[in-house]
Protein backbone atom coordinates (compact mmCIF):
# COMPACT_ATOMS: atom_id res chain seq x y z
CA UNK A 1 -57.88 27.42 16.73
CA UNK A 2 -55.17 28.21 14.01
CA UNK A 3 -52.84 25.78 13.15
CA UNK A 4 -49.55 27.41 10.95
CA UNK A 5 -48.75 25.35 7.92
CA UNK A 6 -45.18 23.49 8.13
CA UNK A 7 -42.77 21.38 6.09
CA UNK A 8 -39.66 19.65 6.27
CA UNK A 9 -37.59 17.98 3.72
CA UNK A 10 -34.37 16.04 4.50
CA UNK A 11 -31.86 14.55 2.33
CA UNK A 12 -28.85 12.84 2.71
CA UNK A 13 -25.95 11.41 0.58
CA UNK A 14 -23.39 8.61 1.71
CA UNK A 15 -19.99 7.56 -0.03
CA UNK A 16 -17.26 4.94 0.54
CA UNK A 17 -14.27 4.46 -1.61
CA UNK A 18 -10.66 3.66 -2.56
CA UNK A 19 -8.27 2.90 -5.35
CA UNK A 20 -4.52 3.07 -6.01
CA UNK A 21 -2.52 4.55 -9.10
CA UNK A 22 0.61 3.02 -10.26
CA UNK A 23 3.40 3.71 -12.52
CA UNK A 24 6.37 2.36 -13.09
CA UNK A 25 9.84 2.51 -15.20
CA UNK A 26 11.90 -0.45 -16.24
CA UNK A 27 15.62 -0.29 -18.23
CA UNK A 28 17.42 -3.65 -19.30
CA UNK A 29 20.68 -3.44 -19.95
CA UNK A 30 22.87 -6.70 -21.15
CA UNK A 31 26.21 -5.23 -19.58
CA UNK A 32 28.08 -8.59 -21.47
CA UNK A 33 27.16 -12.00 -22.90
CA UNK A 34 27.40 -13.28 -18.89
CA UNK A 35 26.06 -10.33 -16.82
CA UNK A 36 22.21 -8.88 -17.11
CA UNK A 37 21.09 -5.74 -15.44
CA UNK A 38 17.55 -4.54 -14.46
CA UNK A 39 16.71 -1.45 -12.97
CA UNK A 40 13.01 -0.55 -11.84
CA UNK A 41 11.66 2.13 -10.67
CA UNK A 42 7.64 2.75 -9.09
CA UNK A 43 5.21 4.78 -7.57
CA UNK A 44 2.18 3.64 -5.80
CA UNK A 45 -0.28 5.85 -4.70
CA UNK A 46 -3.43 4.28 -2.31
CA UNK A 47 -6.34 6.54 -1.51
CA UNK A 48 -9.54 5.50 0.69
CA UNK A 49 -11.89 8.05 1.40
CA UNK A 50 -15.92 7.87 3.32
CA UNK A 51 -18.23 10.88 3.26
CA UNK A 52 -21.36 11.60 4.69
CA UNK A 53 -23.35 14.80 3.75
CA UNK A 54 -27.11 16.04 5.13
CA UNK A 55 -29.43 18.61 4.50
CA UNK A 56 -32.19 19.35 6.66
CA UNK A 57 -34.88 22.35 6.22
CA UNK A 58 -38.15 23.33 7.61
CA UNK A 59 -40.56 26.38 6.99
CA UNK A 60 -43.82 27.59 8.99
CA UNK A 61 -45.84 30.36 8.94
CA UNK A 62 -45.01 31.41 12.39
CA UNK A 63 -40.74 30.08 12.11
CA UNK A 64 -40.35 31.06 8.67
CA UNK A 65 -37.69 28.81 6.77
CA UNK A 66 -34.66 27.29 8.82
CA UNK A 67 -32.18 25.46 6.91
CA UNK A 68 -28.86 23.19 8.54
CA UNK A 69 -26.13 21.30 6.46
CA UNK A 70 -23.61 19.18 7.98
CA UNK A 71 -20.93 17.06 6.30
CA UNK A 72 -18.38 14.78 7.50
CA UNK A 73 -15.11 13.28 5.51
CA UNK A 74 -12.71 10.72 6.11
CA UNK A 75 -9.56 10.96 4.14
CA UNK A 76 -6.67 8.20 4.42
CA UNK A 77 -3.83 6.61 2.26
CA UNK A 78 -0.23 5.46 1.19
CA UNK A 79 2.25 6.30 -0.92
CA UNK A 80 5.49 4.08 -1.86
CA UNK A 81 8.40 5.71 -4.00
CA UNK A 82 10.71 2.16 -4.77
CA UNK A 83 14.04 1.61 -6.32
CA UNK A 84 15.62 -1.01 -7.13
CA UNK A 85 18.34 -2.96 -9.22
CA UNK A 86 19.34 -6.39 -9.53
CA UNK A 87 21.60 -8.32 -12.04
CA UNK A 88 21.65 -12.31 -13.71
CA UNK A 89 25.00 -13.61 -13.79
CA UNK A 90 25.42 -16.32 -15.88
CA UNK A 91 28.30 -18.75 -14.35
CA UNK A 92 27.14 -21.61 -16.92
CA UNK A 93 24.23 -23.19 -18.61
CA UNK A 94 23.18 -25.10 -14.95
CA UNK A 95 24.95 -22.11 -12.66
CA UNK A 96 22.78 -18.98 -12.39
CA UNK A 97 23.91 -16.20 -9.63
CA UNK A 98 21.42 -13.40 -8.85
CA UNK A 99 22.17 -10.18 -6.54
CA UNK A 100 20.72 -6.77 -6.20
CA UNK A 101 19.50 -4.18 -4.10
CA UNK A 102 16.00 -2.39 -3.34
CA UNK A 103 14.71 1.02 -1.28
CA UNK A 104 11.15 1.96 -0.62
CA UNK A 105 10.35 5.43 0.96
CA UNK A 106 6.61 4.78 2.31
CA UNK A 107 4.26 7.71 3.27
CA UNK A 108 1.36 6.99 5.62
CA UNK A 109 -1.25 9.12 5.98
CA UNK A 110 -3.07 7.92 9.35
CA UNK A 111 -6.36 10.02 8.49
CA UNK A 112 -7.88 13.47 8.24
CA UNK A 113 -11.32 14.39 9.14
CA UNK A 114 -13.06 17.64 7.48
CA UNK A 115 -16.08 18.40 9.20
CA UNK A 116 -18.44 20.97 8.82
CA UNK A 117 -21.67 22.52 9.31
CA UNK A 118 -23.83 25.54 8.50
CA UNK A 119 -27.55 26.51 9.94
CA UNK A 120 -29.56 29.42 9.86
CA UNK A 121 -29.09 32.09 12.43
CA UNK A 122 -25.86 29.83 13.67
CA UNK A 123 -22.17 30.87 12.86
CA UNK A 124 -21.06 28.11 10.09
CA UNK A 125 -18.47 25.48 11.43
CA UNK A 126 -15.66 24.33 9.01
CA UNK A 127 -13.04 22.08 10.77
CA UNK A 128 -9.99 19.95 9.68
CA UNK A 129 -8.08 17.20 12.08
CA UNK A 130 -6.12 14.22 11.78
CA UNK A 131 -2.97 12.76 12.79
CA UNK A 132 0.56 13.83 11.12
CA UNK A 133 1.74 12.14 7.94
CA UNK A 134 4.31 9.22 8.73
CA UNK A 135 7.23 8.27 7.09
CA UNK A 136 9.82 5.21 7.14
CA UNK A 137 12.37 3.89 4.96
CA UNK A 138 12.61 0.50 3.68
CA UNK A 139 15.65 -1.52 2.35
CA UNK A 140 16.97 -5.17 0.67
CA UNK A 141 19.84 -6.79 0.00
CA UNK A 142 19.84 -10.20 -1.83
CA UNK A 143 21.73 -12.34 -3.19
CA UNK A 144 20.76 -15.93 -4.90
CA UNK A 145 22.68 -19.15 -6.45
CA UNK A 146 20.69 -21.53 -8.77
CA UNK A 147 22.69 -24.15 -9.48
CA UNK A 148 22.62 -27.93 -10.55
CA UNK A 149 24.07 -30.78 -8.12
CA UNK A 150 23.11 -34.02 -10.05
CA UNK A 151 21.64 -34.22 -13.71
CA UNK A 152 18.46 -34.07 -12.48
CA UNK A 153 18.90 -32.36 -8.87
CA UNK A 154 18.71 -28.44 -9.04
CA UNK A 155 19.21 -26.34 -5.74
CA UNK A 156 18.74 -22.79 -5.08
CA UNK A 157 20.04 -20.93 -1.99
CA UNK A 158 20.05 -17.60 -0.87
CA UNK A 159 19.69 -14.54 1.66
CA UNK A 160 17.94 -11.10 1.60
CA UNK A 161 18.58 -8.85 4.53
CA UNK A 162 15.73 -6.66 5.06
CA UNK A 163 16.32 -3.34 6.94
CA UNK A 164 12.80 -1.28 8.16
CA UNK A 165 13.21 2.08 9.18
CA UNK A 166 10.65 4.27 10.98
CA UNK A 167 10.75 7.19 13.17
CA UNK A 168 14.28 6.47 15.54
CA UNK A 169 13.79 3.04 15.53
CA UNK A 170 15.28 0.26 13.03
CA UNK A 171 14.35 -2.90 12.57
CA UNK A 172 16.82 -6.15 10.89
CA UNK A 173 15.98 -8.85 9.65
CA UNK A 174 18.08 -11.53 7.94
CA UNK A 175 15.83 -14.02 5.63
CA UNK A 176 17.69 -17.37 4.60
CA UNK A 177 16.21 -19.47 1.99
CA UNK A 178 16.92 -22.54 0.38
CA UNK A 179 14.86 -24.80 -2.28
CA UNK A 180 15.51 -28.15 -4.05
CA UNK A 181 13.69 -30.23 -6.88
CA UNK A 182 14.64 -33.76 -7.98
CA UNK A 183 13.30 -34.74 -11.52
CA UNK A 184 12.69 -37.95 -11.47
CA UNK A 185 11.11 -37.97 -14.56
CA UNK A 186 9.21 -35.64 -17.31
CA UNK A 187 6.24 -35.71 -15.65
CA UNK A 188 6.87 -35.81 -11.93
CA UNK A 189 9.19 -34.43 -9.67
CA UNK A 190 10.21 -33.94 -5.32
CA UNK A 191 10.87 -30.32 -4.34
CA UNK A 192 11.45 -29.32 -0.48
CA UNK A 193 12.06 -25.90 0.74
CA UNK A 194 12.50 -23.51 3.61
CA UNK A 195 12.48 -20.26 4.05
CA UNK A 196 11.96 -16.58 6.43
CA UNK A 197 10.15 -13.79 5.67
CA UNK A 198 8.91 -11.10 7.45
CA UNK A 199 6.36 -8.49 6.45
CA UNK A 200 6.84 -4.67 7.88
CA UNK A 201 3.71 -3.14 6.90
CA UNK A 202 0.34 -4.53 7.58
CA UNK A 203 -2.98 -3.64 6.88
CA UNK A 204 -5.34 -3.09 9.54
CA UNK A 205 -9.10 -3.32 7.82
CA UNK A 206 -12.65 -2.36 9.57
CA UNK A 207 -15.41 -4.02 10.12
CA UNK A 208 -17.58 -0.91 8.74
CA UNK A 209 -16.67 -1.48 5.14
């Protein structure tokens, strides 16, 4: 009885990764010997990616040599263009008044998938699909007083109104806050404080990483 020779050979590669790039501008200006200005300007720039790549090939006397390929990537990531300004006004040595303003144009990229795949005698499949890029805008308004009370009783109190933007819905959100320290001596002091916050953006992870 004859028996054809055969082989087969498979390989396969795996990757998983993710970083951000950041850059940034700064400009101080002292407008007078009372009012400070700082203007600030970023970029942010967060990648994660996953691939998975195979090769598979066989060859027999009676087949001859077959060959297949298939790779699959994941593409995902954010990008954040801020702006933002605020200003120190000096009322006194013990009376400090901060203000300013800040706007953050975020760019969400839910996820493409390339996928694609080649074997002998087959017509090659090359494929791209994902969901749509999102966009929303993101803005601040604060203001802040740091003053002194008592000699040794320093308050600060203040507001930012956060504004969240996305698609044709808008979201508000007023965030009081208010701090206090008592020094009751040079190596021990009381501070209380309250304040709300709210986060727009979260980050949803995977159990797969």
């Amino acid at each position: 009885e004859y028996k054809p020779d055969s082989e087969y050979h498979s390989t396969s590669k795996s990757e998983l990764g993710w970083g951000n790039a950041i850059a940034a501008l700064r400009w101080n200006y002292l407008i007078n010997n009372r009012l400070f200005c700082n203007t600030t300007a970023t970029f942010s720039n967060f990648k994660f990616y996953s691939e998975n790549y195979e090769k598979n090939s066989s060859s027999s006397d009676y087949n001859g040599t077959t060959t297949s390929e298939t790779n699959f990537k994941y593409d995902s990531g954010i990008k954040d263009y801020t702006a933002k300004i605020d200003f120190d006004y000096f009322l006194s040595t013990k009376h400090t008044l901060k203000f300013g303003t800040n706007y953050t144009w975020h760019r969400f990229n839910p996820g493409a998938y390339l996928f694609s795949s080649a074997s002998t005698n087959q017509t090659p499949i090359d494929e791209a699909y994902g969901n749509k890029p999102l966009y929303s805008n993101e803005y601040n308004v604060f203001v802040e007083d740091n003053f002194e009370l008592l000699p040794n009783l320093n308050m600060n109190a203040g507001a930012n109104l956060a504004v969240y933007n996305v698609g044709s819905k808008t979201y508000l959100s007023p965030q009081p806050r208010i701090s206090t320290k008592y020094q009751i001596n040079s190596n021990m002091s009381v501070k209380a404080s309250y304040a709300r916050m709210a986060q727009f953006v979260h980050l949803l992870t995977s159990a797969n990483i």
